[in-house]
PDB file of N, CA and C in Angstrom:
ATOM      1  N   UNK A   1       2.305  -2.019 -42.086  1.00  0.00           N
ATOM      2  CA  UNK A   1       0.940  -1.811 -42.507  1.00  0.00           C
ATOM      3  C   UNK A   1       0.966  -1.026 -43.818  1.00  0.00           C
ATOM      4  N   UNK A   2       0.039  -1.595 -44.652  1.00  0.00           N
ATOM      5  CA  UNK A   2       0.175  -0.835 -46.093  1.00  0.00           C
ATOM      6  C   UNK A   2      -0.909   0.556 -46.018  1.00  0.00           C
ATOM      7  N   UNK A   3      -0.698   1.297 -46.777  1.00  0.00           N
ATOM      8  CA  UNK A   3      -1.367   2.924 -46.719  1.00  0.00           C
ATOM      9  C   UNK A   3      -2.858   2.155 -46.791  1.00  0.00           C
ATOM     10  N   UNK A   4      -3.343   1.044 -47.369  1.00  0.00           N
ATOM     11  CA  UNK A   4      -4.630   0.948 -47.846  1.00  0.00           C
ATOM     12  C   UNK A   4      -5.305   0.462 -46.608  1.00  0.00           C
ATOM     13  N   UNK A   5      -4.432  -0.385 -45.634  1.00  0.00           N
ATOM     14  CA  UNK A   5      -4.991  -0.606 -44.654  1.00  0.00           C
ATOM     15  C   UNK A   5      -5.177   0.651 -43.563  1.00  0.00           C
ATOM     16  N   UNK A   6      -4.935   1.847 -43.749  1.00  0.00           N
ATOM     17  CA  UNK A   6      -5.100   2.686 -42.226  1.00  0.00           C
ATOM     18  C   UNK A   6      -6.613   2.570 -42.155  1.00  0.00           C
ATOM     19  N   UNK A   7      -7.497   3.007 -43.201  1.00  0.00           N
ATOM     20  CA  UNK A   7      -8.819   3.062 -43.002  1.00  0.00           C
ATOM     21  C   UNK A   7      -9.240   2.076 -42.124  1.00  0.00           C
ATOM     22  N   UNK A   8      -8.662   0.913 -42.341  1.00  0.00           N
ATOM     23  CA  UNK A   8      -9.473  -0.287 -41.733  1.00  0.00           C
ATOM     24  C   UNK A   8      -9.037  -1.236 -40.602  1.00  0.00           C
ATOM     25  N   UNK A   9      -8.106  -0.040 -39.119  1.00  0.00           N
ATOM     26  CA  UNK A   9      -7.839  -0.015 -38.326  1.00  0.00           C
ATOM     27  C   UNK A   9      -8.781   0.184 -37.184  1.00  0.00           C
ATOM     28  N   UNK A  10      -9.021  -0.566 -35.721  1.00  0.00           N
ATOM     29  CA  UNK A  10      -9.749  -0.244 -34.669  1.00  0.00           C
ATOM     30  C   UNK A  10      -8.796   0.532 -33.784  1.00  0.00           C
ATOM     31  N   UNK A  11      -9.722   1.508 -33.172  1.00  0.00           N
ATOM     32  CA  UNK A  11      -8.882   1.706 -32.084  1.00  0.00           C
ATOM     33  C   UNK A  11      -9.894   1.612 -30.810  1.00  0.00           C
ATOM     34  N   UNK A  12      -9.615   1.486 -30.089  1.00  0.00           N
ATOM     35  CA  UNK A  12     -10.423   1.156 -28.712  1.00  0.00           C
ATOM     36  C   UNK A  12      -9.912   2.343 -27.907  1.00  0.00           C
ATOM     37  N   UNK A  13     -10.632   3.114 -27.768  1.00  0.00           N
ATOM     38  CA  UNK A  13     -10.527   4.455 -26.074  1.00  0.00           C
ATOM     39  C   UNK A  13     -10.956   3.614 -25.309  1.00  0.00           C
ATOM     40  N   UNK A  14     -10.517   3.703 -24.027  1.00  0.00           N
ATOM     41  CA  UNK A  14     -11.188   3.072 -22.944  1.00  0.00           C
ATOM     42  C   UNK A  14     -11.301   4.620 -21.857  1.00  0.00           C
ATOM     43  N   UNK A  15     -12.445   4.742 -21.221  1.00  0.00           N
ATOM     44  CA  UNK A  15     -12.854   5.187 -20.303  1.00  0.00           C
ATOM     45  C   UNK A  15     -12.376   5.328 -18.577  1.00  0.00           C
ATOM     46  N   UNK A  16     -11.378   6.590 -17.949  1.00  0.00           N
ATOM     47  CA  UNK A  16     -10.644   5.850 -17.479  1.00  0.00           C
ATOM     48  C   UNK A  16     -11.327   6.191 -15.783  1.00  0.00           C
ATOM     49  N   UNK A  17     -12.503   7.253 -15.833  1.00  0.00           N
ATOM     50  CA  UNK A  17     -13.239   7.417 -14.845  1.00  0.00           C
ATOM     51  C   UNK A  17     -13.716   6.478 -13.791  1.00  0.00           C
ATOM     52  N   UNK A  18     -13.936   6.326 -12.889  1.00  0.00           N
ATOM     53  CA  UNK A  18     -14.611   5.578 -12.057  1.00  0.00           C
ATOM     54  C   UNK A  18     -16.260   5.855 -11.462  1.00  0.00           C
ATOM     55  N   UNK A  19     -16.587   4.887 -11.342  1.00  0.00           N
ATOM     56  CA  UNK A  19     -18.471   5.263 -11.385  1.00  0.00           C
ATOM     57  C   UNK A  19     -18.327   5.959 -10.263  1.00  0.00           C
ATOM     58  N   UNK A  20     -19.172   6.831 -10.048  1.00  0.00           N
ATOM     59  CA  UNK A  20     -19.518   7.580  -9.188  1.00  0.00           C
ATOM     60  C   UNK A  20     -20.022   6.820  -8.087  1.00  0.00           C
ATOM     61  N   UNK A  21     -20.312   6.863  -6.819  1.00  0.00           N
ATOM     62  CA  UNK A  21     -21.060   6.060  -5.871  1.00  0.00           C
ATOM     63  C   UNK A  21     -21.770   6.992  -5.564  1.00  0.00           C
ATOM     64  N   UNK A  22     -22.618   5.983  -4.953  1.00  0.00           N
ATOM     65  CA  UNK A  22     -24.003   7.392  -4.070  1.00  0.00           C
ATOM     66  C   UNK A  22     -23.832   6.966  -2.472  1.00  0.00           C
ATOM     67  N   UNK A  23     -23.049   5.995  -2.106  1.00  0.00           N
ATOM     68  CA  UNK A  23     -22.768   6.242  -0.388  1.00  0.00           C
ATOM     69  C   UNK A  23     -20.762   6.194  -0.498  1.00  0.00           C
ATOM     70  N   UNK A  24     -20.545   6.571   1.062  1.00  0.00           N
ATOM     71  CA  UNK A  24     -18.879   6.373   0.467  1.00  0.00           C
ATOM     72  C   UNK A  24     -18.834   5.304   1.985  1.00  0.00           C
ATOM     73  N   UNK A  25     -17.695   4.991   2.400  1.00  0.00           N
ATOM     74  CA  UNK A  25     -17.530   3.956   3.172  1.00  0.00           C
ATOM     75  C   UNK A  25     -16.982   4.585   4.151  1.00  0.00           C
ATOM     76  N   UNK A  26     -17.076   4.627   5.595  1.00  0.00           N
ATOM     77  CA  UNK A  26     -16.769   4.919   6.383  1.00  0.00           C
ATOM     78  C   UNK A  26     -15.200   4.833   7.519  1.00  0.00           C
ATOM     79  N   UNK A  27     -14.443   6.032   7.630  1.00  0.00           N
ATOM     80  CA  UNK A  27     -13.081   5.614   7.980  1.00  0.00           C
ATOM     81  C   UNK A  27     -13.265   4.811   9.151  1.00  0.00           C
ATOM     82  N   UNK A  28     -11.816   3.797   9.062  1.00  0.00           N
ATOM     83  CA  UNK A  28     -11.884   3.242  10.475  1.00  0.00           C
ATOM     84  C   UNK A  28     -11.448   4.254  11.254  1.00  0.00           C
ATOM     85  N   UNK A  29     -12.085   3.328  12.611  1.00  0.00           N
ATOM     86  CA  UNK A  29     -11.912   4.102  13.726  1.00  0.00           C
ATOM     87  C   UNK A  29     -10.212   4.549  14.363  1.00  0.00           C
ATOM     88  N   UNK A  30     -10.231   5.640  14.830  1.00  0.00           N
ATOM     89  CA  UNK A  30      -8.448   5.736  14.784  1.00  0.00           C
ATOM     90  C   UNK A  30      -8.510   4.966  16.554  1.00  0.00           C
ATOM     91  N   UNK A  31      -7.072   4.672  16.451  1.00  0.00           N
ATOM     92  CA  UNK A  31      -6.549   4.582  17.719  1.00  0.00           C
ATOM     93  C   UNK A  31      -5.945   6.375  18.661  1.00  0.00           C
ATOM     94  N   UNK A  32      -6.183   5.757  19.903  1.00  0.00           N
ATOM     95  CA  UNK A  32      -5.708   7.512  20.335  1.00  0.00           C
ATOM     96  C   UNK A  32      -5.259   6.978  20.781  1.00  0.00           C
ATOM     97  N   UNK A  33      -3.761   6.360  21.089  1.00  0.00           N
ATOM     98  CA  UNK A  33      -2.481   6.444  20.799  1.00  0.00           C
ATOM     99  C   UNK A  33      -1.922   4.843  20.053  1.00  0.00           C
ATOM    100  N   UNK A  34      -0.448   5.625  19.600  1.00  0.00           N
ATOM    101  CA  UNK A  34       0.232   4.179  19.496  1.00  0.00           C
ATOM    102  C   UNK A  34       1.469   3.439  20.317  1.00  0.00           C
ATOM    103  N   UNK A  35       1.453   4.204  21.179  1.00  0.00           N
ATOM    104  CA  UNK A  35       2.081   3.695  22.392  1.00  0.00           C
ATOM    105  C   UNK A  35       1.717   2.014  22.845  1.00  0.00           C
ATOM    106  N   UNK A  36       2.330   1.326  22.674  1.00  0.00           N
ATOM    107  CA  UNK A  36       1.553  -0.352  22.810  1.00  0.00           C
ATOM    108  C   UNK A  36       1.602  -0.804  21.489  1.00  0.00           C
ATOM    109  N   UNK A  37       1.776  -0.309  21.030  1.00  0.00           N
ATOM    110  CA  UNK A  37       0.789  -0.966  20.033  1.00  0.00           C
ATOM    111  C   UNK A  37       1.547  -1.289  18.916  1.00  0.00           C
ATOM    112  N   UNK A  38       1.317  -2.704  18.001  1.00  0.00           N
ATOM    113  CA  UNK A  38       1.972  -3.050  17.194  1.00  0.00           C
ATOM    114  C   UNK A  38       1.796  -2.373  15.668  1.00  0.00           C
ATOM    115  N   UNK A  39       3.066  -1.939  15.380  1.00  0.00           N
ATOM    116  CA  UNK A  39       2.743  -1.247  13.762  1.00  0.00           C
ATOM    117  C   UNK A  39       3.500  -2.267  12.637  1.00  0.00           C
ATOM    118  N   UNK A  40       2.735  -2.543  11.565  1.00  0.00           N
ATOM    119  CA  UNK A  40       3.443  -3.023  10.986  1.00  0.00           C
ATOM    120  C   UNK A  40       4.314  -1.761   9.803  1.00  0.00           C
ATOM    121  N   UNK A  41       5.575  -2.725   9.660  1.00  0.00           N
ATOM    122  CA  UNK A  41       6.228  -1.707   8.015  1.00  0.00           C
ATOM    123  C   UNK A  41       6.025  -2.496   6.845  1.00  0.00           C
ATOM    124  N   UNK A  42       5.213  -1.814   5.779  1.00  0.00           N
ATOM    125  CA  UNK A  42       4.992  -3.245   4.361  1.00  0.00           C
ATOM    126  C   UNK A  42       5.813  -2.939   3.931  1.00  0.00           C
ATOM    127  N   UNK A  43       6.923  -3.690   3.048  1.00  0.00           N
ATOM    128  CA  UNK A  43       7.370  -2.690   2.001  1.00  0.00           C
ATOM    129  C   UNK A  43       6.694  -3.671   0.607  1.00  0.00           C
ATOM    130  N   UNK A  44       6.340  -2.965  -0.304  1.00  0.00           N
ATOM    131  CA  UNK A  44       6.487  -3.394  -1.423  1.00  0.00           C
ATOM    132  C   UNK A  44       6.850  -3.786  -2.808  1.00  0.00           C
ATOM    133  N   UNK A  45       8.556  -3.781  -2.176  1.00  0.00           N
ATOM    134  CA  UNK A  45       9.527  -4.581  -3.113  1.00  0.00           C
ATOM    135  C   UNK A  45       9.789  -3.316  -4.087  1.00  0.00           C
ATOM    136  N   UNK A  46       9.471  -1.957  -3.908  1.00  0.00           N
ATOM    137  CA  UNK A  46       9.892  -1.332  -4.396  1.00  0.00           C
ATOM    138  C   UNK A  46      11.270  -0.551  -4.211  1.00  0.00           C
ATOM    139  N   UNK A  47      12.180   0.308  -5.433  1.00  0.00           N
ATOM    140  CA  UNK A  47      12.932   0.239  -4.539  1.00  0.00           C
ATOM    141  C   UNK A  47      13.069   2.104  -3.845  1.00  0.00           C
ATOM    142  N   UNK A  48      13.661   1.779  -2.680  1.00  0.00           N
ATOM    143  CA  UNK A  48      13.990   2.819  -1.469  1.00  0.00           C
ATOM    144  C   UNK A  48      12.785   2.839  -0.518  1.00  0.00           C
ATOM    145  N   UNK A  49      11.909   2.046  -0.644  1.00  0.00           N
ATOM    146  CA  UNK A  49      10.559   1.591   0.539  1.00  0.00           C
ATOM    147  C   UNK A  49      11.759   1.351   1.680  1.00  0.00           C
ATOM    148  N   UNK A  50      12.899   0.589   1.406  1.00  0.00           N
ATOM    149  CA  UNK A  50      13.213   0.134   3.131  1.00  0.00           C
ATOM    150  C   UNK A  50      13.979   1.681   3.399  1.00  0.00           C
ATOM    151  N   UNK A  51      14.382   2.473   2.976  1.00  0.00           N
ATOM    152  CA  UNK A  51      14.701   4.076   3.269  1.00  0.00           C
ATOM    153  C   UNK A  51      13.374   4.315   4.126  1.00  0.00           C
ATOM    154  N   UNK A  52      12.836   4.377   2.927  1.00  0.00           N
ATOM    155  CA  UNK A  52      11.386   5.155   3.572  1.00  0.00           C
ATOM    156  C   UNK A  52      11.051   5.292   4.652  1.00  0.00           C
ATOM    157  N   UNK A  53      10.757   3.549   4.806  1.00  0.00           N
ATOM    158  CA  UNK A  53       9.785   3.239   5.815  1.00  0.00           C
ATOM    159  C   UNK A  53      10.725   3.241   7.301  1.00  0.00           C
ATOM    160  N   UNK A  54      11.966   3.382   6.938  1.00  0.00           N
ATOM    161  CA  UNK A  54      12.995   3.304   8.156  1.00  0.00           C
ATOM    162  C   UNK A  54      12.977   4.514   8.536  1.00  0.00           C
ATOM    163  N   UNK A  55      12.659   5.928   7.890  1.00  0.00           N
ATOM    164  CA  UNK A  55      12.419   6.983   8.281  1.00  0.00           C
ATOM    165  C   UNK A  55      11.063   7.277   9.550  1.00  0.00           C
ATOM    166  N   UNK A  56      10.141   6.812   8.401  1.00  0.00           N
ATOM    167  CA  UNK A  56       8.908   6.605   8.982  1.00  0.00           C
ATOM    168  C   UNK A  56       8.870   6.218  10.420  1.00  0.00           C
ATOM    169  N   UNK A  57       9.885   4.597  10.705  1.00  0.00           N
ATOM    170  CA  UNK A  57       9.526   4.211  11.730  1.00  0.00           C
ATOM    171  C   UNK A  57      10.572   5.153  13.230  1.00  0.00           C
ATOM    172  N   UNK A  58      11.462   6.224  12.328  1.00  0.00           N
ATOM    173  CA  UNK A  58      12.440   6.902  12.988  1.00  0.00           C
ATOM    174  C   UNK A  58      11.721   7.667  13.953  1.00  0.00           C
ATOM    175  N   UNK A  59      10.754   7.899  12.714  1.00  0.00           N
ATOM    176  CA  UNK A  59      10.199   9.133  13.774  1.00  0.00           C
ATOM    177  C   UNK A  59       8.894   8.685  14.340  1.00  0.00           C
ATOM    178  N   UNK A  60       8.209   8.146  14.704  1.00  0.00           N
ATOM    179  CA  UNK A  60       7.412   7.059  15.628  1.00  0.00           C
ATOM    180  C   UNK A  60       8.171   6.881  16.850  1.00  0.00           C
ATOM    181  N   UNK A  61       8.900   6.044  16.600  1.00  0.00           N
ATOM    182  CA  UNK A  61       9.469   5.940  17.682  1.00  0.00           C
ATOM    183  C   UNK A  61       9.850   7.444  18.522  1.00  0.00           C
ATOM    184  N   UNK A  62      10.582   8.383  18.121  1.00  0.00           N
ATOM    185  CA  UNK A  62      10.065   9.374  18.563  1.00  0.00           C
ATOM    186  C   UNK A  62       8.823  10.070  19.918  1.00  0.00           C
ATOM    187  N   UNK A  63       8.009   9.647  19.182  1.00  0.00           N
ATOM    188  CA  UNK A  63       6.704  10.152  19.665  1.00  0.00           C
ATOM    189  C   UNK A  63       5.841   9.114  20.398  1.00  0.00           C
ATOM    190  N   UNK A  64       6.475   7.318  19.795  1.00  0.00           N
ATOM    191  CA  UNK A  64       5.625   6.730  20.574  1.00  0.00           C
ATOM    192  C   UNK A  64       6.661   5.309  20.907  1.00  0.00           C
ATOM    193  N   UNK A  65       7.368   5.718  21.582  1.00  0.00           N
ATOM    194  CA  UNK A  65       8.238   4.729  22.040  1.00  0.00           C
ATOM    195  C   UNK A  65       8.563   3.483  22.811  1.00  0.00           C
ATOM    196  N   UNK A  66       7.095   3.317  22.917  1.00  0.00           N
ATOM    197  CA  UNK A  66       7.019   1.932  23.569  1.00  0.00           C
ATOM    198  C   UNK A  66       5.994   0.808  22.547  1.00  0.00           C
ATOM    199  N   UNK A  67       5.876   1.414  21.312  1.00  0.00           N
ATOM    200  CA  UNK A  67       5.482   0.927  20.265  1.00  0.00           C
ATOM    201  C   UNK A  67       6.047  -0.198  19.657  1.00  0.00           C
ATOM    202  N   UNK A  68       5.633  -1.517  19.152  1.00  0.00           N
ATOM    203  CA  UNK A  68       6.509  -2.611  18.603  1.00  0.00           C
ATOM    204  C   UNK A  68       6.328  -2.639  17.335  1.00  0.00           C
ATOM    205  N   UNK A  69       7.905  -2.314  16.438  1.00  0.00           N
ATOM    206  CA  UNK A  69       7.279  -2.618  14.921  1.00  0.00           C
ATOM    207  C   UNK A  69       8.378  -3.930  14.553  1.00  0.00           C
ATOM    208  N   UNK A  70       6.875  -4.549  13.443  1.00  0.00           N
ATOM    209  CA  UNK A  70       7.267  -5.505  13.128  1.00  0.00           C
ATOM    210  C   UNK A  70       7.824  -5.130  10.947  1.00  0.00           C
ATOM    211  N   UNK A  71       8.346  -5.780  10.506  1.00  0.00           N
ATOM    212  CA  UNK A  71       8.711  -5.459   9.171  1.00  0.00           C
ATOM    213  C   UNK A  71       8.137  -6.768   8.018  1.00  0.00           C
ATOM    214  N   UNK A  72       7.726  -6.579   7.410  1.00  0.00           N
ATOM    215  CA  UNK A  72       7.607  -7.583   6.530  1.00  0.00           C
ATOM    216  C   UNK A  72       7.299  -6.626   4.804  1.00  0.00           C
ATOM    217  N   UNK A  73       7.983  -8.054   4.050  1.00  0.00           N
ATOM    218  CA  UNK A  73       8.331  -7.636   2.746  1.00  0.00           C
ATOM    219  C   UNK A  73       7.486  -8.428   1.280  1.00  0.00           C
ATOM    220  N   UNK A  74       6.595  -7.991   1.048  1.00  0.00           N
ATOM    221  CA  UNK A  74       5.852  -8.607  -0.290  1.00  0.00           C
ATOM    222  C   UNK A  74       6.513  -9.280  -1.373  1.00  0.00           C
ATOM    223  N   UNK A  75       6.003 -10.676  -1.433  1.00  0.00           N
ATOM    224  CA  UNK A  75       7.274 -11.305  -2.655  1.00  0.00           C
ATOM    225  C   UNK A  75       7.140 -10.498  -3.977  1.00  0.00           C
ATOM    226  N   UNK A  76       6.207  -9.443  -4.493  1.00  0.00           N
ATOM    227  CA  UNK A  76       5.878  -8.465  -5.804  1.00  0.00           C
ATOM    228  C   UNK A  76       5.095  -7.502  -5.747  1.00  0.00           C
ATOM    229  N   UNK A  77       5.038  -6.647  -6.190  1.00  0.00           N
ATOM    230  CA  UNK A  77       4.033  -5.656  -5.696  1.00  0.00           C
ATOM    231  C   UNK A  77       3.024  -5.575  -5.887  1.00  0.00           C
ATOM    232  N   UNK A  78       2.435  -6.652  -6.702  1.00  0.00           N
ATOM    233  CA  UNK A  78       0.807  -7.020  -6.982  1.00  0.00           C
ATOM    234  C   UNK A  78      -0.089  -7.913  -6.059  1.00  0.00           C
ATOM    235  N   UNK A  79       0.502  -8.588  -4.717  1.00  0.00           N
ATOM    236  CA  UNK A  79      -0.381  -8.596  -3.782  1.00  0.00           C
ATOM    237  C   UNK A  79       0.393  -9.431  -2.885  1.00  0.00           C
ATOM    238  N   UNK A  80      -0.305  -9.619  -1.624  1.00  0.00           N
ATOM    239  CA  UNK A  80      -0.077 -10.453  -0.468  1.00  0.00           C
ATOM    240  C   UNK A  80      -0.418 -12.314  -0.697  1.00  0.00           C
ATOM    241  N   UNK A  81       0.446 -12.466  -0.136  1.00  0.00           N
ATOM    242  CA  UNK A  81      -0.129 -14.387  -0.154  1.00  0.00           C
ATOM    243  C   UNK A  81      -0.614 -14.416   1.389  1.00  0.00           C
ATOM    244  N   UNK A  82      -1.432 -15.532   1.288  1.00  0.00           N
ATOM    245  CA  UNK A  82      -2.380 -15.879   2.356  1.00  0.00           C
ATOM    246  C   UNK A  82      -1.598 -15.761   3.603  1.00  0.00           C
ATOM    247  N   UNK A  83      -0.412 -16.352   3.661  1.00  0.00           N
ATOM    248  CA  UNK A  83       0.657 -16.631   4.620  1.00  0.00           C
ATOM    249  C   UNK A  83       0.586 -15.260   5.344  1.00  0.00           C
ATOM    250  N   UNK A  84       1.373 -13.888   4.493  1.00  0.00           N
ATOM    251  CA  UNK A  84       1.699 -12.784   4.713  1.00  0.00           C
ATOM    252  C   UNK A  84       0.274 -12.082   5.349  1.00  0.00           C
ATOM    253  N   UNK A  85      -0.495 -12.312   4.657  1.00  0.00           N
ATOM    254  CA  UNK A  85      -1.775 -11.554   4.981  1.00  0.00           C
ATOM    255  C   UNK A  85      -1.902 -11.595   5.894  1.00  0.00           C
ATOM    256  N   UNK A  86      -1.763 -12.893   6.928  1.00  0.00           N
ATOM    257  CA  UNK A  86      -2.169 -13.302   8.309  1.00  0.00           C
ATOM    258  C   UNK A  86      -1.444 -13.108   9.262  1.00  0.00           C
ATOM    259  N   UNK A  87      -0.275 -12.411   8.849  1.00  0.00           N
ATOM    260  CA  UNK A  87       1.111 -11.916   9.604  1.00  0.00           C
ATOM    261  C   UNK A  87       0.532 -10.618   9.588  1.00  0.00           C
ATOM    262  N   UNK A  88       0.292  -9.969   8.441  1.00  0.00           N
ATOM    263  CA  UNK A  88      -0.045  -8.180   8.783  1.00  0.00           C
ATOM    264  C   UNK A  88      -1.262  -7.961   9.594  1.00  0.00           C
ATOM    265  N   UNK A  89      -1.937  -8.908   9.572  1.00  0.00           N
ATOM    266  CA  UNK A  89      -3.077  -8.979  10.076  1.00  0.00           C
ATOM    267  C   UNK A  89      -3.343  -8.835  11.603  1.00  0.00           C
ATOM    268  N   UNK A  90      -2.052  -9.108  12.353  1.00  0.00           N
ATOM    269  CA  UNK A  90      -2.447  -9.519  13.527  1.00  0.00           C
ATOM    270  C   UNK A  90      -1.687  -7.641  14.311  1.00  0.00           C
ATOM    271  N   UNK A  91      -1.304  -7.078  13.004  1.00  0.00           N
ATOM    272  CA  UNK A  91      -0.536  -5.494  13.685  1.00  0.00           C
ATOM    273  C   UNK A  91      -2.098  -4.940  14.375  1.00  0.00           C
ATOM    274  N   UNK A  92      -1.997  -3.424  14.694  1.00  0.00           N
ATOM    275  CA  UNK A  92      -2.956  -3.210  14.757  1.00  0.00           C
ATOM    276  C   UNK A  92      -3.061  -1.739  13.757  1.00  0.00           C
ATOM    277  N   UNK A  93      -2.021  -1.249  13.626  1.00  0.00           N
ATOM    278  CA  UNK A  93      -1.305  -0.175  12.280  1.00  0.00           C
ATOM    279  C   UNK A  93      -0.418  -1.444  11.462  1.00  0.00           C
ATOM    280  N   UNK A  94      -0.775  -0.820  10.008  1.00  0.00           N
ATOM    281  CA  UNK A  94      -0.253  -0.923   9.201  1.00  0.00           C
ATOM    282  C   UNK A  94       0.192  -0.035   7.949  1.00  0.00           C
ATOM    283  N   UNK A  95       1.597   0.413   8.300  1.00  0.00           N
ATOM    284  CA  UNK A  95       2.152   1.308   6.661  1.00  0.00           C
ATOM    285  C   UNK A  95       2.844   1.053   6.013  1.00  0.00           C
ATOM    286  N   UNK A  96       2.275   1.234   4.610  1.00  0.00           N
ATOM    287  CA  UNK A  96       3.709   0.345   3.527  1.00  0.00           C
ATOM    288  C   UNK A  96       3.165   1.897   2.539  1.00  0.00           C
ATOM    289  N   UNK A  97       4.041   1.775   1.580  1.00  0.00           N
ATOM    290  CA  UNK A  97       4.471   2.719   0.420  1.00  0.00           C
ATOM    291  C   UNK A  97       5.336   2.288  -0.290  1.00  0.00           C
ATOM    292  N   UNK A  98       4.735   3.668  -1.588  1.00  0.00           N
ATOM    293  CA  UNK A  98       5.747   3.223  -2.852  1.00  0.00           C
ATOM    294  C   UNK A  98       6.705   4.167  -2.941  1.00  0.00           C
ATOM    295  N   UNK A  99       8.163   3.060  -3.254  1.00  0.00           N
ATOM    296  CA  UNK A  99       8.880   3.563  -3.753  1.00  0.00           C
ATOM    297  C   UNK A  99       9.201   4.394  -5.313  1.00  0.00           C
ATOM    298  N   UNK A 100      10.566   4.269  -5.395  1.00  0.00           N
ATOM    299  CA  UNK A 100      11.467   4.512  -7.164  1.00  0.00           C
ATOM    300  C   UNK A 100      11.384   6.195  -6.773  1.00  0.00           C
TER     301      UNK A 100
END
């Protein structure tokens, strides 16, 4: 870029706030226990999620040991395909996290 052009540069700020709401959405309802009950593990292809979440499910089991977990793995970390969706779907917990 030549000195004569700086003047006649854009720059764009973008705004990085989020609108405010005036209601908020309500938590789901918890389960009181997870004994039974199917948990899923997401991982999302990041890496040390399968550390993680193998911790995670270490200690669950633990505490709720007649619990079934199932594992499934996101082909990228920008979303679920229809397929997968309908697999996590049927847990009744679901935890995934990020790795690195």
């Amino acid at each position: 870029m030549k000195v004569s052009d700086v003047g006649k540069r854009t720059i764009l700020v973008y705004d990085p706030r989020a609108v405010a709401r005036k209601s908020q959405d309500a938590l789901a309802q918890r389960l009181p226990t997870l004994d039974g009950r199917v948990i899923g593990l997401l991982n999302n292809t990041k890496d040390l999620v399968d550390e993680l979440l193998g911790e995670v499910k270490e200690l669950l089991k633990k505490d709720y040991p007649s619990a079934e977990f199932r594992h499934f793995r996101k082909q990228s970390v920008s979303g679920l395909t229809p397929d997968l969706l309908g697999q996590v779907a049927k847990c009744d917990v679901v935890i995934t996290a990020v790795g690195d």
